[in-house]
C-alpha atoms as a PDB file:
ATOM      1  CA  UNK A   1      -2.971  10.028  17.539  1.00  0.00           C
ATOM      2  CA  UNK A   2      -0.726   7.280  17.550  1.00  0.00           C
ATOM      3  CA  UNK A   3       0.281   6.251  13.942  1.00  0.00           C
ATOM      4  CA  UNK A   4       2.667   2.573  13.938  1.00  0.00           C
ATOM      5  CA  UNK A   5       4.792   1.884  10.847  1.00  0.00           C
ATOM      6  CA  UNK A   6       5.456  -1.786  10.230  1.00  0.00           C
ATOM      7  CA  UNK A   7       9.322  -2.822  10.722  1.00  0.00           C
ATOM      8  CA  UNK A   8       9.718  -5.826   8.810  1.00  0.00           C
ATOM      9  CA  UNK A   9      13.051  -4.169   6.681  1.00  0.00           C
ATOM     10  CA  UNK A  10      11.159  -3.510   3.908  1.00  0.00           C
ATOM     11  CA  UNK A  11      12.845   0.180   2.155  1.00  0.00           C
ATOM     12  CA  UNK A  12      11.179   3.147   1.811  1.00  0.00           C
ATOM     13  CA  UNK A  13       9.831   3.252   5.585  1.00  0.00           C
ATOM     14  CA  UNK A  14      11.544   6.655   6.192  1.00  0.00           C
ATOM     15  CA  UNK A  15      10.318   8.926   3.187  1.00  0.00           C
ATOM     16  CA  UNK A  16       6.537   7.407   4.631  1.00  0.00           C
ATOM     17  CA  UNK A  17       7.636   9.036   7.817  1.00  0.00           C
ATOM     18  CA  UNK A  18       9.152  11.995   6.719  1.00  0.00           C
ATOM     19  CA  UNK A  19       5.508  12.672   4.588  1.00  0.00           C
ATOM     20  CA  UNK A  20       3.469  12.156   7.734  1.00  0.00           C
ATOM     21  CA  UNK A  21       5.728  14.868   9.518  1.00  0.00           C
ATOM     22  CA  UNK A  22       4.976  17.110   6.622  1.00  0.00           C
ATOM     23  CA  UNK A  23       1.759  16.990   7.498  1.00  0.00           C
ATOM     24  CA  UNK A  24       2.286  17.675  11.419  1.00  0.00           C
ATOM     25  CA  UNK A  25       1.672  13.772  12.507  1.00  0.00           C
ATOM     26  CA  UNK A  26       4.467  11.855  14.297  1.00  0.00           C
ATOM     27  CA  UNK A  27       4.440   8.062  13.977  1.00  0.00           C
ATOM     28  CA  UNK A  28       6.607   5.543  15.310  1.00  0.00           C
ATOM     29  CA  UNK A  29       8.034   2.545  13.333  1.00  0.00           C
ATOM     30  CA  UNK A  30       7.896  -1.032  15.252  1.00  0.00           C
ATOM     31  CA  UNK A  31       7.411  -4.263  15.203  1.00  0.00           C
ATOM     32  CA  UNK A  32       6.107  -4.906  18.651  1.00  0.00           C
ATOM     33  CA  UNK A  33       2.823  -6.569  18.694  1.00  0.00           C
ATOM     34  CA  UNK A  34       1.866  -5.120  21.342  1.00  0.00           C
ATOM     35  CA  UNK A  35       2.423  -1.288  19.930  1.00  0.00           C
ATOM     36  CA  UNK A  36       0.720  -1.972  16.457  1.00  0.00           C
ATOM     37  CA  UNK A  37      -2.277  -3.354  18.105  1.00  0.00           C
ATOM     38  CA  UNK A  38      -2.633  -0.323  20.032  1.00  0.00           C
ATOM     39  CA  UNK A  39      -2.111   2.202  17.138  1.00  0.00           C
ATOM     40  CA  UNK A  40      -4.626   4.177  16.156  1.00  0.00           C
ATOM     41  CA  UNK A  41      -4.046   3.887  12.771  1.00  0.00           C
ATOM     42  CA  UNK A  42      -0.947   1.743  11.121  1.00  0.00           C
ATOM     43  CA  UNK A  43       0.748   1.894   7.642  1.00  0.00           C
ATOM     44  CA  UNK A  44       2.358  -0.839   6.194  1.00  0.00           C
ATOM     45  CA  UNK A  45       4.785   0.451   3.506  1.00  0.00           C
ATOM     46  CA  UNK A  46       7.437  -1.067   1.625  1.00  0.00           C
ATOM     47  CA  UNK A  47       9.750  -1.874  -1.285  1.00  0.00           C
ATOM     48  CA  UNK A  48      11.513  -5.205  -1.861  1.00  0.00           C
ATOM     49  CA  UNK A  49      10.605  -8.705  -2.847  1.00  0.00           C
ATOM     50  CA  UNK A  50       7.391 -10.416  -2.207  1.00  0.00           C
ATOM     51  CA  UNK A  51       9.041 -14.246  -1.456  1.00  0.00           C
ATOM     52  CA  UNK A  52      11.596 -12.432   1.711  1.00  0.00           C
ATOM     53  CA  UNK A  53       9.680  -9.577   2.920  1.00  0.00           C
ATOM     54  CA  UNK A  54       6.533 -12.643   3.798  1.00  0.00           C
ATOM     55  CA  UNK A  55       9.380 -14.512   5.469  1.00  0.00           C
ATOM     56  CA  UNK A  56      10.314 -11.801   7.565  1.00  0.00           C
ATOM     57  CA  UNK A  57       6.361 -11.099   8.282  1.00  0.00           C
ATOM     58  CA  UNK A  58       6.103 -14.310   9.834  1.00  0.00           C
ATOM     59  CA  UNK A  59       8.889 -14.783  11.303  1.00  0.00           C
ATOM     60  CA  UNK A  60       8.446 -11.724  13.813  1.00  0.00           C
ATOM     61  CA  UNK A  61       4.411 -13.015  13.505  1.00  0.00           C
ATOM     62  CA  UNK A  62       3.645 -10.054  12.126  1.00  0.00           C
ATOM     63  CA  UNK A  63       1.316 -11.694   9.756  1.00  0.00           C
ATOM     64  CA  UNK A  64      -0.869 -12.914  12.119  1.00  0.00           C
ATOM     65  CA  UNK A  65      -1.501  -9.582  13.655  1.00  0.00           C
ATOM     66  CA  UNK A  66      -1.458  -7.694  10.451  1.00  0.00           C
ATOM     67  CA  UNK A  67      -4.751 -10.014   9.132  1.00  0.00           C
ATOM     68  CA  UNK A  68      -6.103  -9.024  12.853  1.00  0.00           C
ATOM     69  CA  UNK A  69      -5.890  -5.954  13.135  1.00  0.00           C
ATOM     70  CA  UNK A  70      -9.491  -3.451  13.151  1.00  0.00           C
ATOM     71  CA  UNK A  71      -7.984   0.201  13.236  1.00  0.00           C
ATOM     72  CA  UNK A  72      -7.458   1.942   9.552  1.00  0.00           C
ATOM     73  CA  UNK A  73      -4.274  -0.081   7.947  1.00  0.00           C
ATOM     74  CA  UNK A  74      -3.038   1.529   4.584  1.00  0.00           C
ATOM     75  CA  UNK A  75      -0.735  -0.770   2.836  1.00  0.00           C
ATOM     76  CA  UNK A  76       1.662   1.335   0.030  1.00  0.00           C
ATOM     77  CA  UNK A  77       3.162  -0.508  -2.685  1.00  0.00           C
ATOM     78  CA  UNK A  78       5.067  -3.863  -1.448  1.00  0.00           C
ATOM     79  CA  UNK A  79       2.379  -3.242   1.530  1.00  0.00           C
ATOM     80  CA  UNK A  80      -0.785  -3.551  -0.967  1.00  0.00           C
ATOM     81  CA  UNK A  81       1.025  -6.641  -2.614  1.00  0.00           C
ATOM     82  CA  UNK A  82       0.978  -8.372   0.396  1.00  0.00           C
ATOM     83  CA  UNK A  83      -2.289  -7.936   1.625  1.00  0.00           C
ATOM     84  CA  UNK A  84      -3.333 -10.236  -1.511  1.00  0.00           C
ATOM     85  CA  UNK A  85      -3.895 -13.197  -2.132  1.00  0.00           C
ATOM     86  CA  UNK A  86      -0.639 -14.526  -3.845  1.00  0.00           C
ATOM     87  CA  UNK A  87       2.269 -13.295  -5.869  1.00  0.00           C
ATOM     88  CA  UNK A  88       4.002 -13.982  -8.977  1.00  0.00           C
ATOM     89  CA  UNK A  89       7.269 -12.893  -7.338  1.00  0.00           C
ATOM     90  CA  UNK A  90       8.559 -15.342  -5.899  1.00  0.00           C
ATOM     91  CA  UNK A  91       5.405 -17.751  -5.816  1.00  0.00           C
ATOM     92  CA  UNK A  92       4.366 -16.126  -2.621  1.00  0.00           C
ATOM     93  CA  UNK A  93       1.079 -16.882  -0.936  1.00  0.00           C
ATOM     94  CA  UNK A  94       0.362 -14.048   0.976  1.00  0.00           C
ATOM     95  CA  UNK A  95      -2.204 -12.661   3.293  1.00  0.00           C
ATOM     96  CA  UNK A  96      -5.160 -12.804   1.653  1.00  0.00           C
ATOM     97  CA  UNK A  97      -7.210  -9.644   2.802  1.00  0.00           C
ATOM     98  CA  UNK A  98      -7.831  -8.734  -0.629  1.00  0.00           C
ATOM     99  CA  UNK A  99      -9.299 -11.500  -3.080  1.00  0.00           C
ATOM    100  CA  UNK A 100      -6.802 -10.897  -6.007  1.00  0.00           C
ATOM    101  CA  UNK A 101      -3.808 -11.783  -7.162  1.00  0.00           C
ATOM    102  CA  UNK A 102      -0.464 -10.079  -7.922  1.00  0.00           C
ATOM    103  CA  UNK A 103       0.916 -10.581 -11.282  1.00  0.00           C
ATOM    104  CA  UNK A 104       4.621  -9.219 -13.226  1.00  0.00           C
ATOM    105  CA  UNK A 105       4.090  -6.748 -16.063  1.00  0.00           C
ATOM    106  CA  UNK A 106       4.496  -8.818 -19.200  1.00  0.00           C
ATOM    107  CA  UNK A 107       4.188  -6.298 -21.772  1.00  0.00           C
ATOM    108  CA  UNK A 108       5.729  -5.789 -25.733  1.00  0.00           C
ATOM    109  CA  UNK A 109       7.270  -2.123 -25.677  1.00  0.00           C
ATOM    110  CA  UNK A 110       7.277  -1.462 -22.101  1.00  0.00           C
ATOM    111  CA  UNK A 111       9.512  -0.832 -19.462  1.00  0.00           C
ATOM    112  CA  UNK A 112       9.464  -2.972 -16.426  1.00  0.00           C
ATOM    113  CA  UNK A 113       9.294  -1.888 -13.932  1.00  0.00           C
ATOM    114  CA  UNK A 114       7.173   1.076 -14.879  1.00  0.00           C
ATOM    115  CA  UNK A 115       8.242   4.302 -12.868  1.00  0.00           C
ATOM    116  CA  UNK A 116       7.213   7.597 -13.388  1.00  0.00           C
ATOM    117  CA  UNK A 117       3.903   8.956 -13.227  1.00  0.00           C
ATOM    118  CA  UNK A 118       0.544   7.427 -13.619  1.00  0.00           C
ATOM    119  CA  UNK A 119      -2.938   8.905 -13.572  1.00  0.00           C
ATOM    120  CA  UNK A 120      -5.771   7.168 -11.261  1.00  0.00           C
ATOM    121  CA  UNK A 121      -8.925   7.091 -11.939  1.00  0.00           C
ATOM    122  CA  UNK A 122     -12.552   5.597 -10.788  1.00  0.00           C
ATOM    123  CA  UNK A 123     -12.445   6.600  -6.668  1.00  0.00           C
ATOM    124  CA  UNK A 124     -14.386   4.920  -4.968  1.00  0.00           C
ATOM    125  CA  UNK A 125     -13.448   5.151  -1.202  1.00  0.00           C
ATOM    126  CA  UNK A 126     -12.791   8.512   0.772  1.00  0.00           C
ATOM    127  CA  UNK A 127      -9.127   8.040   0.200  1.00  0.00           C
ATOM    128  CA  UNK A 128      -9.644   9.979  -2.479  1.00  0.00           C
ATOM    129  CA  UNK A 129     -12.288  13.048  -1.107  1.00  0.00           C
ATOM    130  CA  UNK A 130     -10.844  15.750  -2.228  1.00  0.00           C
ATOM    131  CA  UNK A 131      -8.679  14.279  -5.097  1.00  0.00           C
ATOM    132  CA  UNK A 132      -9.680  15.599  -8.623  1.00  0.00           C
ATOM    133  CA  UNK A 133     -10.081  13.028 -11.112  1.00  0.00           C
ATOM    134  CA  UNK A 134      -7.105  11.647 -13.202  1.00  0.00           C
ATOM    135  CA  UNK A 135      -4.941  12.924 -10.256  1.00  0.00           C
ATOM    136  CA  UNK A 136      -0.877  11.889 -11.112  1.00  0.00           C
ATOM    137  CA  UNK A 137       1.032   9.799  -8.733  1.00  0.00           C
ATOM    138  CA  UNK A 138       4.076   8.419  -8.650  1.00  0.00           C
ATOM    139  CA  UNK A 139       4.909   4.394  -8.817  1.00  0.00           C
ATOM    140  CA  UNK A 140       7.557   2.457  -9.019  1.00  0.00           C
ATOM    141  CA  UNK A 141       7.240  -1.631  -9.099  1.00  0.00           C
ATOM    142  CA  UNK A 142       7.399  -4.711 -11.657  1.00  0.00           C
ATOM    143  CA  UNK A 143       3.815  -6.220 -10.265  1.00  0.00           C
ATOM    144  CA  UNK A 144       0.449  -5.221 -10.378  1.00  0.00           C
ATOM    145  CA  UNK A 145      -2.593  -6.240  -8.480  1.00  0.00           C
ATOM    146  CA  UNK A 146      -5.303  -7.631 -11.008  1.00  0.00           C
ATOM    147  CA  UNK A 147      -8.570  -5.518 -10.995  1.00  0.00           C
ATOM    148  CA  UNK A 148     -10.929  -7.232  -8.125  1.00  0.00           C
ATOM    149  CA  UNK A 149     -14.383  -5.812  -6.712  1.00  0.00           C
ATOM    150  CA  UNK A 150     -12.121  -4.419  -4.277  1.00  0.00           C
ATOM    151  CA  UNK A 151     -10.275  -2.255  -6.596  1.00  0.00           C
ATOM    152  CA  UNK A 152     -11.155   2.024  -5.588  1.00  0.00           C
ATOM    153  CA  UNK A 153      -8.824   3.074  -7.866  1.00  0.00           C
ATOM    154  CA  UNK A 154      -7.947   2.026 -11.438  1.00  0.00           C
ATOM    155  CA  UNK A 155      -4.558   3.046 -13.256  1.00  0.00           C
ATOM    156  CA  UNK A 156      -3.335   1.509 -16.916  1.00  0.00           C
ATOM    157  CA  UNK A 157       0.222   0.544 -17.866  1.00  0.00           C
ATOM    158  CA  UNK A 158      -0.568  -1.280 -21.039  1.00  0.00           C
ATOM    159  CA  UNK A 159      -3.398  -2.813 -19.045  1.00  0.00           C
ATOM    160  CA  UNK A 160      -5.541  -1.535 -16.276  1.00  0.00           C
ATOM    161  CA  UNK A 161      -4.784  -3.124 -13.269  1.00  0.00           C
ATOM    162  CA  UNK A 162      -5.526  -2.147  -9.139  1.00  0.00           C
ATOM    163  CA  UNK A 163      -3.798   1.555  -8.034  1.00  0.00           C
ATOM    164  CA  UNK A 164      -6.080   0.849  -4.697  1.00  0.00           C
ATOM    165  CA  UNK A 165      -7.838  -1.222  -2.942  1.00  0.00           C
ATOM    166  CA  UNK A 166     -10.045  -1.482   0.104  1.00  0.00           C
ATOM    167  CA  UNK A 167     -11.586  -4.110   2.256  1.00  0.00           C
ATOM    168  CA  UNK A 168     -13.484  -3.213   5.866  1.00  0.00           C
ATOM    169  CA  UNK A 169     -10.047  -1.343   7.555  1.00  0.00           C
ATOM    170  CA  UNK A 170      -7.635  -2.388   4.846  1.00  0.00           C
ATOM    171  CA  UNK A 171      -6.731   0.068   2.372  1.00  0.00           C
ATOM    172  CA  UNK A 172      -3.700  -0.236  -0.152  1.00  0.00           C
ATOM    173  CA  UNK A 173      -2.246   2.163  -2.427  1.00  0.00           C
ATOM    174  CA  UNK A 174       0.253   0.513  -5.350  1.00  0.00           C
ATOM    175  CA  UNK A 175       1.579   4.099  -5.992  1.00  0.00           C
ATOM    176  CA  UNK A 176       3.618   6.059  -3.406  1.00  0.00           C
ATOM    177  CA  UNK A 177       1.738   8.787  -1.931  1.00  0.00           C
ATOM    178  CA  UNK A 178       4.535   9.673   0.052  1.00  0.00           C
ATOM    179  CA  UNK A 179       6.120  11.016  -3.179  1.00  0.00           C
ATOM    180  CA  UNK A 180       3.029  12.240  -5.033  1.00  0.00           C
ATOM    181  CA  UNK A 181       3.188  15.643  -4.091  1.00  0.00           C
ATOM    182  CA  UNK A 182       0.227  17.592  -2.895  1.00  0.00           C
ATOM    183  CA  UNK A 183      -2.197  14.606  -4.237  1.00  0.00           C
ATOM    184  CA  UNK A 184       0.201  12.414  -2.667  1.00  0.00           C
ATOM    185  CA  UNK A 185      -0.463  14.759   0.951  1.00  0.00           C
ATOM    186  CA  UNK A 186      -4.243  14.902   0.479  1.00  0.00           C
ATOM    187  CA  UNK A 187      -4.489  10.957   0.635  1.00  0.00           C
ATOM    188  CA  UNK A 188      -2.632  10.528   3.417  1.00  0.00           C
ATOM    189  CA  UNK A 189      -4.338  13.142   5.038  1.00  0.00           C
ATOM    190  CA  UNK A 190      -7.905  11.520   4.237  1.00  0.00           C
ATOM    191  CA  UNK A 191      -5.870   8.148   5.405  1.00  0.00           C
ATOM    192  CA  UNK A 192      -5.367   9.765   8.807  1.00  0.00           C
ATOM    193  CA  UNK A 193      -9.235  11.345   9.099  1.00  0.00           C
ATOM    194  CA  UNK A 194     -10.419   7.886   8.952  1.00  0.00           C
ATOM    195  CA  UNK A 195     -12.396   7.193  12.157  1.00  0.00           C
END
């Protein structure tokens, strides 16, 4: 199985590979056209800002293939912020899989960004076969993705808002599996089952 990771210098693109090798899967990261097309599945991580990470997306035309693509894609954190419609950071349009927009936390008595853990709640997409409900994961951001009909998971940080989303082969996770422990494994593991 040949699992791409998007290069677009977005952080956190090693601990995504290092949980993949956990679970006995090697992927490669690239941003070659040519290679991500031909993944069987590809995972489009990342930490940063919303404004320069779409700049870099386009610039390498990643963006274009990204939106093409028809093998599983699971967007984690940065990655599910992009595959929105727009963002508050930065005033960002961006690529518009998912019909919702990305907004900052604007909340009395809480901590942005919000990191720590979070439960999730509501599955509804086998992402989450074989998580128990109210599973804990671990996030770390300042922006959320509003609650859409393509929300699959629901978390609450003074306000509900989107811990996944899904879309035909899109999938997005706000919260890092990659550090979620054993939940954290069993997604990624359901990620990589997909057919």
């Amino acid at each position: 199985m040949k699992i791409a990771v998007i290069d677009y210098d977005a952080g956190n693109v090693q601990s995504v590979m290092n949980a993949l090798q956990r679970l006995g899967v090697e992927s490669f990261l690239t941003d070659d056209t040519g290679l991500i097309r031909e993944a069987d599945k590809v995972i489009f991580p990342g930490v940063g800002h919303a404004a320069a990470a779409m700049q870099k997306l386009r610039n390498k035309s990643l963006d274009q293939v990204i939106v093409s693509l028809k093998q599983p894609v699971l967007g984690i954190c940065l990655g599910l912020q992009l595959l929105c419609r727009h963002s508050e950071e930065g005033n960002t349009g961006c690529l518009g899989i998912f019909d919702t927009a990305v907004r900052r936390f604007e909340l009395e008595g809480l901590k942005v960004p919000q990191v720590g853990w979070n439960n999730i709640f509501g599955y509804a997409s086998p992402l989450f076969d074989t998580v128990k409900e109210n599973g804990f994961v671990y996030c770390v951001h300042s922006y959320y993705a509003e609650v859409c009909s393509q929300t699959v998971a629901t978390t609450e940080y003074g306000i509900p808002y989107s811990a996944a989303l899904q879309k035909d082969n899109f999938y997005a996770v706000q919260f890092h599996p990659e550090k979620s422990g054993s939940i954290g494994e069993m997604i990624l593991q359901n990620f990589l089952s997909l057919v």
